[in-house]
N, C-alpha and C. Protein backbone atom coordinates (compact mmCIF):
# COMPACT_ATOMS: atom_id res chain seq x y z
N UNK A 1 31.66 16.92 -17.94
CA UNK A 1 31.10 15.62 -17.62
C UNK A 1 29.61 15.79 -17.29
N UNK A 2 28.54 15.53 -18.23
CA UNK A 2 27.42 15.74 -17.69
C UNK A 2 26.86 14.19 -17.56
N UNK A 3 27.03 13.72 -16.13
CA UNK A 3 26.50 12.52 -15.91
C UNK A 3 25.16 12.91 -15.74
N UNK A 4 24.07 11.74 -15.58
CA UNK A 4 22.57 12.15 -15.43
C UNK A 4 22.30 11.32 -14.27
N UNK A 5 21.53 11.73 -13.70
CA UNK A 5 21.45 10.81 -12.28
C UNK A 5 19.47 10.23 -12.47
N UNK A 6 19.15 9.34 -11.20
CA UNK A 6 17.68 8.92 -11.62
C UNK A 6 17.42 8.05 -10.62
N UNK A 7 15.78 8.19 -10.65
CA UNK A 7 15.34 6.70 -9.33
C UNK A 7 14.17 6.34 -10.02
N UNK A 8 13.39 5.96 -9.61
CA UNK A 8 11.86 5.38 -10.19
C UNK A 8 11.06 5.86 -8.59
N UNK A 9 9.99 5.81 -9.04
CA UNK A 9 8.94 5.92 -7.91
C UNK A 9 8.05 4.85 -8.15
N UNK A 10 8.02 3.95 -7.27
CA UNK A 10 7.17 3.14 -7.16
C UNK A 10 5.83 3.05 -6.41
N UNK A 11 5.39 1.70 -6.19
CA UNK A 11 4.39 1.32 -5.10
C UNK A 11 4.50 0.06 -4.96
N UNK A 12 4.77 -0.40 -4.08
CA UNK A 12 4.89 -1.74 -3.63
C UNK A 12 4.95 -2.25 -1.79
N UNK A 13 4.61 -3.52 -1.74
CA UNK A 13 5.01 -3.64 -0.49
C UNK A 13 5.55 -5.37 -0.06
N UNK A 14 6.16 -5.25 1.13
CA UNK A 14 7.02 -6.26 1.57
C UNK A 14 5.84 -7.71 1.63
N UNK A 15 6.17 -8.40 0.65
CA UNK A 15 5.18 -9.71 0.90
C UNK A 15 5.14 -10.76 2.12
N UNK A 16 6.27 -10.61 2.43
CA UNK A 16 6.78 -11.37 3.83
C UNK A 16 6.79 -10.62 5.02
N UNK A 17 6.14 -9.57 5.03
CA UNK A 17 5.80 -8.67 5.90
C UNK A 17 4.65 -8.73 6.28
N UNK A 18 3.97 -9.11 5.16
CA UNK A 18 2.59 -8.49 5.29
C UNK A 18 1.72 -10.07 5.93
N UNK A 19 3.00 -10.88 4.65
CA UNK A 19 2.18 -12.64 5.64
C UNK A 19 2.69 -12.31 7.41
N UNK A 20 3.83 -12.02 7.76
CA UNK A 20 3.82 -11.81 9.29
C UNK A 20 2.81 -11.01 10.14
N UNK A 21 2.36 -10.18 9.09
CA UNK A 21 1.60 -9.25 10.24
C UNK A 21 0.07 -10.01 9.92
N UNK A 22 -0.21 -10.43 9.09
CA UNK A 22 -1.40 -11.31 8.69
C UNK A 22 -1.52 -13.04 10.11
N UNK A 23 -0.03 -13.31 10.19
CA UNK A 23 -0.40 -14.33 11.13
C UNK A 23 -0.40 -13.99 12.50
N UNK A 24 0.37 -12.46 12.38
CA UNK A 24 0.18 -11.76 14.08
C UNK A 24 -1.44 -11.75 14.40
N UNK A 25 -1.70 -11.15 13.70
CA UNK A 25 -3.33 -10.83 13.49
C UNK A 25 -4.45 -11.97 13.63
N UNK A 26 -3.93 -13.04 13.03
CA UNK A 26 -4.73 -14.54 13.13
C UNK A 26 -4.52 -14.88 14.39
N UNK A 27 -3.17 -14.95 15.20
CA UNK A 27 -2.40 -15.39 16.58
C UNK A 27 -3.47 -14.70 17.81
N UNK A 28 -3.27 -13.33 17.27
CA UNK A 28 -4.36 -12.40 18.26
C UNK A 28 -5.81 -12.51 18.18
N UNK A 29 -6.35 -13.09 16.89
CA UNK A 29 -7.80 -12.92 16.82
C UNK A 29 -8.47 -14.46 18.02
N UNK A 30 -7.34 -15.46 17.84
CA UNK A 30 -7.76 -16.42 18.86
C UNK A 30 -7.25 -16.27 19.97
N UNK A 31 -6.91 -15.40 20.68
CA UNK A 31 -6.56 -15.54 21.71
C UNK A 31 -7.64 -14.20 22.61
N UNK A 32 -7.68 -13.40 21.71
CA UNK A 32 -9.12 -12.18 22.25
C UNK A 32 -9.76 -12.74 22.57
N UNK A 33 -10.32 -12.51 23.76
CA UNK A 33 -12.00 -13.10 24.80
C UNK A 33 -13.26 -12.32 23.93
N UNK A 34 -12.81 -10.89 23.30
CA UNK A 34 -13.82 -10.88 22.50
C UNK A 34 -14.17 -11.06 20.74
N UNK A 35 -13.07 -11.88 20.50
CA UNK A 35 -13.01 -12.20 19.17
C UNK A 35 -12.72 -13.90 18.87
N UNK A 36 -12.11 -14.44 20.11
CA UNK A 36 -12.26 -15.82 20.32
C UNK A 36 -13.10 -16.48 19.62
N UNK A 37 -14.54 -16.55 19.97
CA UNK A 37 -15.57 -17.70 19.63
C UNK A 37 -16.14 -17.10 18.08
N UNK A 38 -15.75 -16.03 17.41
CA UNK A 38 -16.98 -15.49 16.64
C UNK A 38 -15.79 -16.07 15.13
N UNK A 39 -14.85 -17.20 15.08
CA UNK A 39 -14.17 -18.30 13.92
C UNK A 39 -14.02 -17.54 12.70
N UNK A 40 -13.49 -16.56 13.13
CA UNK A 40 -13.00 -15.11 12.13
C UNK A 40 -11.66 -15.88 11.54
N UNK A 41 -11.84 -15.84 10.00
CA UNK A 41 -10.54 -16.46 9.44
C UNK A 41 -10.26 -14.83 8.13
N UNK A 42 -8.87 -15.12 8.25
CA UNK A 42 -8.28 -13.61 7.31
C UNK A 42 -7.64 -14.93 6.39
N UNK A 43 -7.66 -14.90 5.41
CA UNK A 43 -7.00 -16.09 4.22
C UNK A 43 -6.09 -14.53 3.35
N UNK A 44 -5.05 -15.12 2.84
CA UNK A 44 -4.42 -14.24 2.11
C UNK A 44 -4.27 -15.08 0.34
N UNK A 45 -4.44 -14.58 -0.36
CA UNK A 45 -4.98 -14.35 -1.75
C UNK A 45 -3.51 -13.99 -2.29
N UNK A 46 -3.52 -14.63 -4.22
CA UNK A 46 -2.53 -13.44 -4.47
C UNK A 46 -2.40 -12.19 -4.24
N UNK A 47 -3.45 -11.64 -4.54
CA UNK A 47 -3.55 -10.21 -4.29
C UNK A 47 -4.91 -9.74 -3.42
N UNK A 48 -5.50 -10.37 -2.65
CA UNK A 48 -5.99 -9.86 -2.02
C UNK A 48 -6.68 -10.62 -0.90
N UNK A 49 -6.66 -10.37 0.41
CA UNK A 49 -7.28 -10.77 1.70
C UNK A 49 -8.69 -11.01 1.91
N UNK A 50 -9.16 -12.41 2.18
CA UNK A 50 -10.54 -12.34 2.39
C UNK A 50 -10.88 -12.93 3.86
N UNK A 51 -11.57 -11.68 4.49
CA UNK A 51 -12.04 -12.09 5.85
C UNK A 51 -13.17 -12.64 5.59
N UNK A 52 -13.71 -13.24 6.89
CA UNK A 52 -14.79 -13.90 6.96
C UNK A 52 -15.07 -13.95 8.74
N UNK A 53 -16.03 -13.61 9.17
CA UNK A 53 -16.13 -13.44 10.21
C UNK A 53 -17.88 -13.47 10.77
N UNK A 54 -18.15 -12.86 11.98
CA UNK A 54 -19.76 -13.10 12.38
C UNK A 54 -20.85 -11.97 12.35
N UNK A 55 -20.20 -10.84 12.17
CA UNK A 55 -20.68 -9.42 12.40
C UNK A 55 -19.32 -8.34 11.94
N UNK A 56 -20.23 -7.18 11.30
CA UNK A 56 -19.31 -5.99 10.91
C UNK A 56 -18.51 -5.44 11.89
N UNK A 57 -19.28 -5.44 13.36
CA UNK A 57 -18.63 -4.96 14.40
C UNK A 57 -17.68 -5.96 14.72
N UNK A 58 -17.38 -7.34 14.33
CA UNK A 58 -16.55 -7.98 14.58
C UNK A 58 -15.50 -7.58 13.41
N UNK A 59 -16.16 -7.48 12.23
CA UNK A 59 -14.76 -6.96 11.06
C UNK A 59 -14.09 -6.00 11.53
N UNK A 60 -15.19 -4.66 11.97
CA UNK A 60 -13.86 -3.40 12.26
C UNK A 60 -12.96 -3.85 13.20
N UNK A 61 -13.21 -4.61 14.43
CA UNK A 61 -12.00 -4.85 15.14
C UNK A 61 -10.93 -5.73 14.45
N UNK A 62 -11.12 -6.39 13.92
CA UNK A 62 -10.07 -7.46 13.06
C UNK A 62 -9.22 -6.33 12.01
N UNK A 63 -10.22 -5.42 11.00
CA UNK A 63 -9.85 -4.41 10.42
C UNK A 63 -8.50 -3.33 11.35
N UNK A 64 -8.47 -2.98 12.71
CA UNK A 64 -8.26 -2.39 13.47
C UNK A 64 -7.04 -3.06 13.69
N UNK A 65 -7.12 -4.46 14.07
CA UNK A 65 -6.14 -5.47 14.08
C UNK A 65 -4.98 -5.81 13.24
N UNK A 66 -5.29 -5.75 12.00
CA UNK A 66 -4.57 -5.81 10.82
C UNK A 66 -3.71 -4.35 10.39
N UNK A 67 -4.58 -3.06 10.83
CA UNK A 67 -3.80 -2.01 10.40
C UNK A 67 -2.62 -1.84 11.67
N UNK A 68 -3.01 -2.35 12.50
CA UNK A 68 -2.15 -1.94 13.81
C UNK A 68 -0.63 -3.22 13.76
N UNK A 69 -1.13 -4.42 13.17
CA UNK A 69 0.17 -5.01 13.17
C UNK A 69 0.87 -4.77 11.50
N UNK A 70 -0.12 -4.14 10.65
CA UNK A 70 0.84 -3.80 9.63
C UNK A 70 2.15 -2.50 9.45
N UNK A 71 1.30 -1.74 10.69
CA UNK A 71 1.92 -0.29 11.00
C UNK A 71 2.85 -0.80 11.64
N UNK A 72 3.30 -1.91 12.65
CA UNK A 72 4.35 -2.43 13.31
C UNK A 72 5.46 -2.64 12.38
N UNK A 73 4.80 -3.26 10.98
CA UNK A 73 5.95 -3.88 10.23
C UNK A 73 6.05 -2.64 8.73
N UNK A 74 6.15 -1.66 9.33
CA UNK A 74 6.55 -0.79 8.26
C UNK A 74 5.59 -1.03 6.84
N UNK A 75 4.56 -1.57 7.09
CA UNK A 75 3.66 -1.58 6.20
C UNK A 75 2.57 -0.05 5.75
N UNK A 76 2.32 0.26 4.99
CA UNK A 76 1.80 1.63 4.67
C UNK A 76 0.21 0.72 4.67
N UNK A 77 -0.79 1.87 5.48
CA UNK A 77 -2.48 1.48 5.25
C UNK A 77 -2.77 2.05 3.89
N UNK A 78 -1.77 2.02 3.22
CA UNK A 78 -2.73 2.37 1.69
C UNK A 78 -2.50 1.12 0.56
N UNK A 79 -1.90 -0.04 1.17
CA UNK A 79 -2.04 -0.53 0.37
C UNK A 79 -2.99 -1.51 0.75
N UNK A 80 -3.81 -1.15 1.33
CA UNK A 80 -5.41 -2.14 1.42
C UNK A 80 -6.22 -1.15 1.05
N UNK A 81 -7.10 -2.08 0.44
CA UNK A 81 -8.61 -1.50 -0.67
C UNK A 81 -9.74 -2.16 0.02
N UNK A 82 -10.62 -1.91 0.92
CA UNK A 82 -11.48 -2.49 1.24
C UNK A 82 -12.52 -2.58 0.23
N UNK A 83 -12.99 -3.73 0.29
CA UNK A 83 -14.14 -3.86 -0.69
C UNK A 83 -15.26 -3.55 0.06
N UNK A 84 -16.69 -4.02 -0.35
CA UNK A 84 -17.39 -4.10 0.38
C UNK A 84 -18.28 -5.01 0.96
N UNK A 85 -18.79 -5.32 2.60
CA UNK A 85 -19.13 -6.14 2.90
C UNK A 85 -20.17 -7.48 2.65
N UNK A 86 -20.27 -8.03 2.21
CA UNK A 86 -21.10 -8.93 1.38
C UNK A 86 -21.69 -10.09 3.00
N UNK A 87 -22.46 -10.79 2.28
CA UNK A 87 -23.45 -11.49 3.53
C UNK A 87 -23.08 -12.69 3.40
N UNK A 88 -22.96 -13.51 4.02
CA UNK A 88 -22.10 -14.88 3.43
C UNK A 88 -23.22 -16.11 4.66
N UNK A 89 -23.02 -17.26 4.39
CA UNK A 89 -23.62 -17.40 4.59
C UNK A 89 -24.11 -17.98 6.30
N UNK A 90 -24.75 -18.18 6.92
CA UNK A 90 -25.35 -18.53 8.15
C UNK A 90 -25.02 -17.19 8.79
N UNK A 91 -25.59 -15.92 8.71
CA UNK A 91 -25.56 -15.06 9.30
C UNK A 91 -23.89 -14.40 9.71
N UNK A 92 -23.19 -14.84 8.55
CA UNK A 92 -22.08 -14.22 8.43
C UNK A 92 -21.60 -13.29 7.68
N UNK A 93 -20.40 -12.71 7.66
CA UNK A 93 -20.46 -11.57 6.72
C UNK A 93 -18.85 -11.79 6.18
N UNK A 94 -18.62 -11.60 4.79
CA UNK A 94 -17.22 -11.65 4.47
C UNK A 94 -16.49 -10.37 3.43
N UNK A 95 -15.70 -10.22 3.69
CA UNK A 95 -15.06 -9.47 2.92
C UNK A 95 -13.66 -9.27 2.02
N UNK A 96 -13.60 -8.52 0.97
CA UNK A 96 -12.27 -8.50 0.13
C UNK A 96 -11.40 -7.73 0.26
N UNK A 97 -10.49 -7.71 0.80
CA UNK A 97 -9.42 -6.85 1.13
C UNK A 97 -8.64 -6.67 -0.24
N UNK A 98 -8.54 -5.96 -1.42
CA UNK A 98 -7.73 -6.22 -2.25
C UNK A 98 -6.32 -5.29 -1.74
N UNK A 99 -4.95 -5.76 -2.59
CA UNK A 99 -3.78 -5.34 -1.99
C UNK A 99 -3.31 -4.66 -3.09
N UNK A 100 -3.01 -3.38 -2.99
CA UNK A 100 -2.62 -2.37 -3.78
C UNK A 100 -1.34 -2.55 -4.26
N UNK A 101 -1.02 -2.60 -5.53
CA UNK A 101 0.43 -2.57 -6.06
C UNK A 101 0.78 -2.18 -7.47
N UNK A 102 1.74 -1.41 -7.28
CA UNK A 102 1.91 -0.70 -8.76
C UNK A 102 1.54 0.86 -8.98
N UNK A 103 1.28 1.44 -9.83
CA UNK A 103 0.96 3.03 -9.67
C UNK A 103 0.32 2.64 -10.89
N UNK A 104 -1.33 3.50 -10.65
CA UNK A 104 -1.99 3.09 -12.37
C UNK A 104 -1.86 4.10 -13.16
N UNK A 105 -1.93 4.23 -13.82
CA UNK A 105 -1.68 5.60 -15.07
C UNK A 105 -2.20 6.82 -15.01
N UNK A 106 -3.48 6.82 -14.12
CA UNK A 106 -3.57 8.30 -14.10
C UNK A 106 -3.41 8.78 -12.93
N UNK A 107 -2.30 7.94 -11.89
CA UNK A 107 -1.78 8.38 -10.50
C UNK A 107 -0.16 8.47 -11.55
N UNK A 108 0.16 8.09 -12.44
CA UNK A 108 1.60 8.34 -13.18
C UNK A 108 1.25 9.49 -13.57
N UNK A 109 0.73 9.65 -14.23
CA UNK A 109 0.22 11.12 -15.11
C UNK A 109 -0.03 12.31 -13.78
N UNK A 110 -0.66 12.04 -13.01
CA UNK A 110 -0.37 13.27 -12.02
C UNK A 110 1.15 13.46 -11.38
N UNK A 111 1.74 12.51 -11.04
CA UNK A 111 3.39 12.41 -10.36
C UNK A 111 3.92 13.27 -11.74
N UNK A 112 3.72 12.78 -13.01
CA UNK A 112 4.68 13.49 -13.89
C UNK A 112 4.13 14.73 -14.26
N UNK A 113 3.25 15.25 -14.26
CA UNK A 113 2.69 16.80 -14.18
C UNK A 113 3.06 17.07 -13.56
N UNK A 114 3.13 17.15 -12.50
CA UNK A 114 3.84 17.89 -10.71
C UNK A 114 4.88 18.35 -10.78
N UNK A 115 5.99 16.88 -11.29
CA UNK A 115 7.63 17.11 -11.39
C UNK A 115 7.57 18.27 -12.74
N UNK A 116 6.88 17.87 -13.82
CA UNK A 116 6.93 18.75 -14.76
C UNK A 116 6.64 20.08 -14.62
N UNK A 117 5.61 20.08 -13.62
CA UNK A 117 5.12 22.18 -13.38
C UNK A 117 5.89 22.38 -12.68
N UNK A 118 6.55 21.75 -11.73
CA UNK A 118 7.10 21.84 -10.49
C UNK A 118 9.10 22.67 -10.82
N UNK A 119 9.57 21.41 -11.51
CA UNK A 119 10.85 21.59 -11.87
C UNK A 119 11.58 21.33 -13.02
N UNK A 120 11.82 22.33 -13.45
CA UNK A 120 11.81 22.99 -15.00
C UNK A 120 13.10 21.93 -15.41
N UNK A 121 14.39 21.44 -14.48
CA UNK A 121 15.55 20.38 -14.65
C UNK A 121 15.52 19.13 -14.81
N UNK A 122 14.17 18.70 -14.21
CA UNK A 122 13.98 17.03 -14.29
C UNK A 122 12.56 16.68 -15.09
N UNK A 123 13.08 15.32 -15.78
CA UNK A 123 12.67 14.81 -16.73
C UNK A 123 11.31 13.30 -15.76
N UNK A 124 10.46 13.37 -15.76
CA UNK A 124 9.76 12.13 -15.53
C UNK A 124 8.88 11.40 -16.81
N UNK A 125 9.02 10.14 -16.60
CA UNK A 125 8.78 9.31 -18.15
C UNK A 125 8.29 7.99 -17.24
N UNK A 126 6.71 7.94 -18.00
CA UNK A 126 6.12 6.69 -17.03
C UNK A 126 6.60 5.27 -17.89
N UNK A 127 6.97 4.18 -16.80
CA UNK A 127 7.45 2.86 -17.49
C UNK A 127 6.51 1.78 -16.69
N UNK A 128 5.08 1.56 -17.61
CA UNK A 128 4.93 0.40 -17.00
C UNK A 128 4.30 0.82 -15.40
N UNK A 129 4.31 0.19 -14.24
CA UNK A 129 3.65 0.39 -13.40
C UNK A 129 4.83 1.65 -12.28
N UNK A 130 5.70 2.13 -13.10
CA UNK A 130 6.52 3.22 -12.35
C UNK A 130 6.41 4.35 -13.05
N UNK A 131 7.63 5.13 -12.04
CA UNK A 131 7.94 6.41 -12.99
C UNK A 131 9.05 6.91 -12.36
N UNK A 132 10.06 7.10 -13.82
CA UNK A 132 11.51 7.00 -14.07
C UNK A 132 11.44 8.58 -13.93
N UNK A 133 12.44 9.31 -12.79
CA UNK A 133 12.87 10.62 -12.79
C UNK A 133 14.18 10.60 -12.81
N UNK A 134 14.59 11.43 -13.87
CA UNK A 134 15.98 11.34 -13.96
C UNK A 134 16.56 13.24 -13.85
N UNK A 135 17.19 13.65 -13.94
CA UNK A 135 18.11 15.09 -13.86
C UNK A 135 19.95 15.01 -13.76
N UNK A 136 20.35 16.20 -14.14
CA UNK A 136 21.84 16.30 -14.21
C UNK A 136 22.14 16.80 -12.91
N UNK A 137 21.38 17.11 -11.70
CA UNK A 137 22.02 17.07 -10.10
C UNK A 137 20.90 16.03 -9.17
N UNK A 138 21.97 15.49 -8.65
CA UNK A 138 21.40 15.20 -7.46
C UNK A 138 20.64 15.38 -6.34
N UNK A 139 20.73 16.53 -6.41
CA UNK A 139 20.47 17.96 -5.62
C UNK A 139 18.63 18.08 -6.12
N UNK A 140 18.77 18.00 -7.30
CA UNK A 140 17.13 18.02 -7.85
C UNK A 140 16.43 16.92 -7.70
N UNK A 141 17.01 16.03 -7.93
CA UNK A 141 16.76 14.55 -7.45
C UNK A 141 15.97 14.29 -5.96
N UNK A 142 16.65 15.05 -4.86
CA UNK A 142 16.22 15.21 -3.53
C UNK A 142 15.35 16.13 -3.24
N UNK A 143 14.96 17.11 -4.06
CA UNK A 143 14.21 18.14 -3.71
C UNK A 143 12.42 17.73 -4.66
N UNK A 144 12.57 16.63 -5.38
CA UNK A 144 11.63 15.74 -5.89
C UNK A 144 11.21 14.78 -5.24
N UNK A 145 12.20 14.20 -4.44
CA UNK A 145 11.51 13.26 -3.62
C UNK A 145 10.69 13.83 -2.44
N UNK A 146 11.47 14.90 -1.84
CA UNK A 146 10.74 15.77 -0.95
C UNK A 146 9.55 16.28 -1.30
N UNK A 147 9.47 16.84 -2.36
CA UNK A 147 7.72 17.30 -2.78
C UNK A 147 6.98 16.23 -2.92
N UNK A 148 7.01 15.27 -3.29
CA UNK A 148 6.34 13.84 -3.39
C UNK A 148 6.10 13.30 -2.34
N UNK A 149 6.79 13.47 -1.29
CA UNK A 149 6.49 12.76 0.07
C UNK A 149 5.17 14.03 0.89
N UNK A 150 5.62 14.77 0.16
CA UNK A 150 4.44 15.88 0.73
C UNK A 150 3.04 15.76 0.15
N UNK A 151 2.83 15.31 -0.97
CA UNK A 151 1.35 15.02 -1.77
C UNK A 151 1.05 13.57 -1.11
N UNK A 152 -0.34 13.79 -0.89
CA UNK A 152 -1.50 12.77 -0.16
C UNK A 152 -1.44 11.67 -1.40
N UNK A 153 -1.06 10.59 -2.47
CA UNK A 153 -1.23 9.99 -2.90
C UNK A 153 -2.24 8.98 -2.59
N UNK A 154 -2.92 8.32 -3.21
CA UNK A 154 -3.78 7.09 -2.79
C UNK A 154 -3.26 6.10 -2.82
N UNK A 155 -1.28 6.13 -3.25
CA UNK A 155 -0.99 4.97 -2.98
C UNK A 155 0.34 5.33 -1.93
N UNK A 156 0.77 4.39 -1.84
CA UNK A 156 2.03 4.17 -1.04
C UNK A 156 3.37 4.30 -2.35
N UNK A 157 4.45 5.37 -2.22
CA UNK A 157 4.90 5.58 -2.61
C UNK A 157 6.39 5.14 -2.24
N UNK A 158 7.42 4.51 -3.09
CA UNK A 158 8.94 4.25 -2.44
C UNK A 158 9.71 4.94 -3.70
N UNK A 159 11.00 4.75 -3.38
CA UNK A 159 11.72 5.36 -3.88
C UNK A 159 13.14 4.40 -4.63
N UNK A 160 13.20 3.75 -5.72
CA UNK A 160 14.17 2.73 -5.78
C UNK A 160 15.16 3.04 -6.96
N UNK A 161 15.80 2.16 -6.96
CA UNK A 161 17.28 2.40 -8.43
C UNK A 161 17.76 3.71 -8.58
N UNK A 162 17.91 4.32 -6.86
CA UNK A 162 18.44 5.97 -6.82
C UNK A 162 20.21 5.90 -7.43
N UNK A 163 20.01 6.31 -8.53
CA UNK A 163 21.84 6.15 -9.26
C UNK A 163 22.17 7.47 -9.81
């Protein structure tokens, strides 16, 4: 019986997570004595967050704000892309948070080199914004996910359709 076993590696993240920790973050920015008056708004985008606020030193704390209630909700800090700060207008400053999703092709192409130098039993084949690892043990299956959780990726990595 040679069944074949398999998962995908993805990148993605919880959308209803991320609006919660986005309105934690709005909840807290008006209620701070030092972020109160300076009418800091975070708007959420299809894909990406645009602050707007009075000063940079007011962004990093909001910035600070946002990673700390996303880390609450099992959110990974890699799936924000800071852009960069632009001048907006009446002595304000705004910015683009874009939101990371998917794995691009030459973060696929390194995952499947790895598994490929790595372990001579399993097969990886990029589909689209994943990548399909499949093998005849399970056993290899787990010892792939384990090396993968060990490489620094630039994205946030999950693990889904483990069969």
């Amino acid at each position: 019986m040679a069944a074949s076993y398999s998962f995908d590696v993805v990148s993605e993240f919880d959308r209803q997570e991320l609006v919660n920790a986005l309105d934690q973050t709005n909840r807290e920015i008006q209620s701070r004595y030092d972020l109160k008056d300076t009418k800091t708004t975070l708007e959420l985008g299809e894909d990406a967050i645009t602050a707007h606020t009075d000063s940079e030193f007011t962004l990093d704390a909001v910035h600070t704000l946002l990673q700390t209630k996303a880390a609450k909700r099992n959110l990974s800090l890699k799936i924000f892309d800071y852009g960069k700060v632009e001048s907006a207008s009446g002595n304000r400053v705004k910015q683009e948070i874009k939101l990371r999703k998917g794995i691009s092709q030459d973060i696929a192409k390194q995952i499947s080199k790895l598994i490929r130098d790595e372990f001579k039993k399993v097969q990886a084949s990029i589909q689209g914004d994943a990548v399909r690892v499949s093998a005849k043990s399970k056993d290899d299956l787990q010892a792939v996910m384990q090396r993968l959780k060990q490489e620094d990726f630039p994205v946030a990595l999950q693990f889904t359709n483990y069969r």
